[in-house]
Every structure is written in C-alpha cells, then in structure tokens.
C-alpha atoms as a PDB file:
ATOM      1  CA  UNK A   1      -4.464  10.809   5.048  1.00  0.00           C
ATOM      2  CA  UNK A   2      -5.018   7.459   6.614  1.00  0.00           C
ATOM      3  CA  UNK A   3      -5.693   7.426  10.692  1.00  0.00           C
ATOM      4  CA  UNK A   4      -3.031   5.454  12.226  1.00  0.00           C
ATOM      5  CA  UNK A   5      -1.415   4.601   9.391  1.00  0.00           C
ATOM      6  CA  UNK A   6      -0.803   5.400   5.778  1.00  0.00           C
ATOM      7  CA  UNK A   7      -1.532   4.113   2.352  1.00  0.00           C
ATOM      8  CA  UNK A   8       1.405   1.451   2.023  1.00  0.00           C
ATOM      9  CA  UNK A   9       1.146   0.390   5.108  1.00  0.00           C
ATOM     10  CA  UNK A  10      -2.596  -0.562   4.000  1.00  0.00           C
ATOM     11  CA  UNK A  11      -1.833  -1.921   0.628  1.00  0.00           C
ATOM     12  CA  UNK A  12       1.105  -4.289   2.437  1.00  0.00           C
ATOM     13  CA  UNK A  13      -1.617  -5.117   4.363  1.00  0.00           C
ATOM     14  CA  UNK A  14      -4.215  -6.316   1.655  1.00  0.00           C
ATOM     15  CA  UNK A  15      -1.775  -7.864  -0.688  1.00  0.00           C
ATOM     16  CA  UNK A  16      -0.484  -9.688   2.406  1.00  0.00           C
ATOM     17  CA  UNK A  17      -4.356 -11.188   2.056  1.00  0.00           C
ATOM     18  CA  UNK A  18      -4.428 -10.885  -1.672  1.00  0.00           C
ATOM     19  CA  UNK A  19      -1.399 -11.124  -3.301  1.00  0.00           C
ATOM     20  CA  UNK A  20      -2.287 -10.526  -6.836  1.00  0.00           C
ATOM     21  CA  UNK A  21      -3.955  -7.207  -5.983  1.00  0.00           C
ATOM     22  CA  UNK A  22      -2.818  -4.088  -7.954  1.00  0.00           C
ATOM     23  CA  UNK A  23      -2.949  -0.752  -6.167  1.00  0.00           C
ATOM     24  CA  UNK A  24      -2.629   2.613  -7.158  1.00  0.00           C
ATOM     25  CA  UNK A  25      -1.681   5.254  -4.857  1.00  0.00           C
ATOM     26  CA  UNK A  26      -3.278   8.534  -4.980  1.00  0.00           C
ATOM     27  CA  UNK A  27      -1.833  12.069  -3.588  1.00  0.00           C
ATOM     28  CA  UNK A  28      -2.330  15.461  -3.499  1.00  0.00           C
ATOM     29  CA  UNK A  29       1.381  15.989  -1.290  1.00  0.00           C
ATOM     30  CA  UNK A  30       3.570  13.749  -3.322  1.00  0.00           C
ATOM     31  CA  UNK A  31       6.721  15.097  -1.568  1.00  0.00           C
ATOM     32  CA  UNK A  32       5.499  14.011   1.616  1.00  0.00           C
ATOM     33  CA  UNK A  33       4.776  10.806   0.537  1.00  0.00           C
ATOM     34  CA  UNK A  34       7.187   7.372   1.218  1.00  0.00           C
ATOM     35  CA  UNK A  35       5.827   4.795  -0.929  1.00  0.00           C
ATOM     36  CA  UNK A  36       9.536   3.143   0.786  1.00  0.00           C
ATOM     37  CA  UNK A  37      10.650   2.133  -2.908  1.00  0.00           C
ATOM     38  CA  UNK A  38      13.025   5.252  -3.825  1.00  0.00           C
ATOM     39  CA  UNK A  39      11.423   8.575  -5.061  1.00  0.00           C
ATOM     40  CA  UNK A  40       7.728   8.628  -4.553  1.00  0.00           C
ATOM     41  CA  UNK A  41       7.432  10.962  -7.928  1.00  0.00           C
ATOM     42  CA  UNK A  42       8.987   7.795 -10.048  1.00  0.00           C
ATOM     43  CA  UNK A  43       6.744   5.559  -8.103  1.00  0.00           C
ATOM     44  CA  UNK A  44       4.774   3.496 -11.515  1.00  0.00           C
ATOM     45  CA  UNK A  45       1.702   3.484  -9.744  1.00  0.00           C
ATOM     46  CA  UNK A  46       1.280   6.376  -8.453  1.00  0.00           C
ATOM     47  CA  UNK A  47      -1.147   9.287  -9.393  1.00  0.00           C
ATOM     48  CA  UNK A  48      -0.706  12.860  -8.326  1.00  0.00           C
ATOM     49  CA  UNK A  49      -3.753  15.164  -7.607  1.00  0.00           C
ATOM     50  CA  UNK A  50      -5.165  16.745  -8.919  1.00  0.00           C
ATOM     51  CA  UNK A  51      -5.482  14.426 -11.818  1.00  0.00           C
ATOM     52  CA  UNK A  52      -8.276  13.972 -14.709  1.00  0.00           C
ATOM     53  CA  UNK A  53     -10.244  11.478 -14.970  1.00  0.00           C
ATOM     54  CA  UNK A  54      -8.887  10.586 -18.174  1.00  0.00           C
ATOM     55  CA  UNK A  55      -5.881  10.524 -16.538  1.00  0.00           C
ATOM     56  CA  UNK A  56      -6.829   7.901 -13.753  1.00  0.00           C
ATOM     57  CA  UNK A  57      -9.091   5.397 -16.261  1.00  0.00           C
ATOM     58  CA  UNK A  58      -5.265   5.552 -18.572  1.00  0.00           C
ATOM     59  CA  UNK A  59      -3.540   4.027 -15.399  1.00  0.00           C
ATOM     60  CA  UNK A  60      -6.512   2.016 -14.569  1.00  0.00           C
ATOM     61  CA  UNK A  61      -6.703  -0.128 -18.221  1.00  0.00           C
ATOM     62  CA  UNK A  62      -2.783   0.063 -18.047  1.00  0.00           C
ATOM     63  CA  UNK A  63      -2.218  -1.637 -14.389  1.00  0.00           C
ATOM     64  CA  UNK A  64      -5.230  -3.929 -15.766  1.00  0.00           C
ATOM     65  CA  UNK A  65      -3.494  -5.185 -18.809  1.00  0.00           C
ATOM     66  CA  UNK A  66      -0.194  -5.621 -17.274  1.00  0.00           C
ATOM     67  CA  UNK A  67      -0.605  -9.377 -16.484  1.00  0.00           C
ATOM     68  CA  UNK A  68      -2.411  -9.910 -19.190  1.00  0.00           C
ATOM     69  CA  UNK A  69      -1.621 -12.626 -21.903  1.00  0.00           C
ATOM     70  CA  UNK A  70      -2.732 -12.118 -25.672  1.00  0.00           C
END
C-alpha cells in the first residue's frame, strides 16, 4: 500500500515522465486492486503474491522482450 495514493496512480505518474517505461504491478490483495483497465486478475502485467522468484524473472525477460526486434 502506497500513502496517498496507489500503484497506478504512480506508474501514470512516471510514464507521464517516461513514456516507454514498463511496469509491473505487484499484490498480495488482488481483489482489492483497480488497475482501472477491467478485471485486475486479467491485468498482463500483473503479479500476484505470493509469487516465486522464478515466477517474477519469467514476467521480467517477457515485458523485456516485448518491444524487442530480432
């Protein structure tokens, strides 16, 4: 939990500053949480905890190589 705020409020924020950033959201009380794009579970970037840290370097390398061109 953020104070004052939340997560997407904070990445709207940054990519306002950094457009090209990619963010992963993170949470332990995913049926709380409004990512304010439809079901937070079916949210792509979005890892529920707890998670393995297998788990997070997958979406890492995949959010990565999204943009990138072979």
């Amino acid at each position: 939990m953020l104070p004052g705020g939340n997560g997407r409020e904070l990445a709207d924020a940054a990519i306002s500053q950094m457009p090209d950033l990619k963010v992963l959201f993170m949470s332990g009380h995913a049926d709380s949480v409004n990512l304010n794009m439809g079901r937070p579970d079916q949210h792509p970037n979005l890892l529920h905890k707890p998670f393995r840290q297998h788990d997070l370097a997958l979406k890492v390398r995949s959010m990565l190589d999204e943009d990138r061109v072979t």
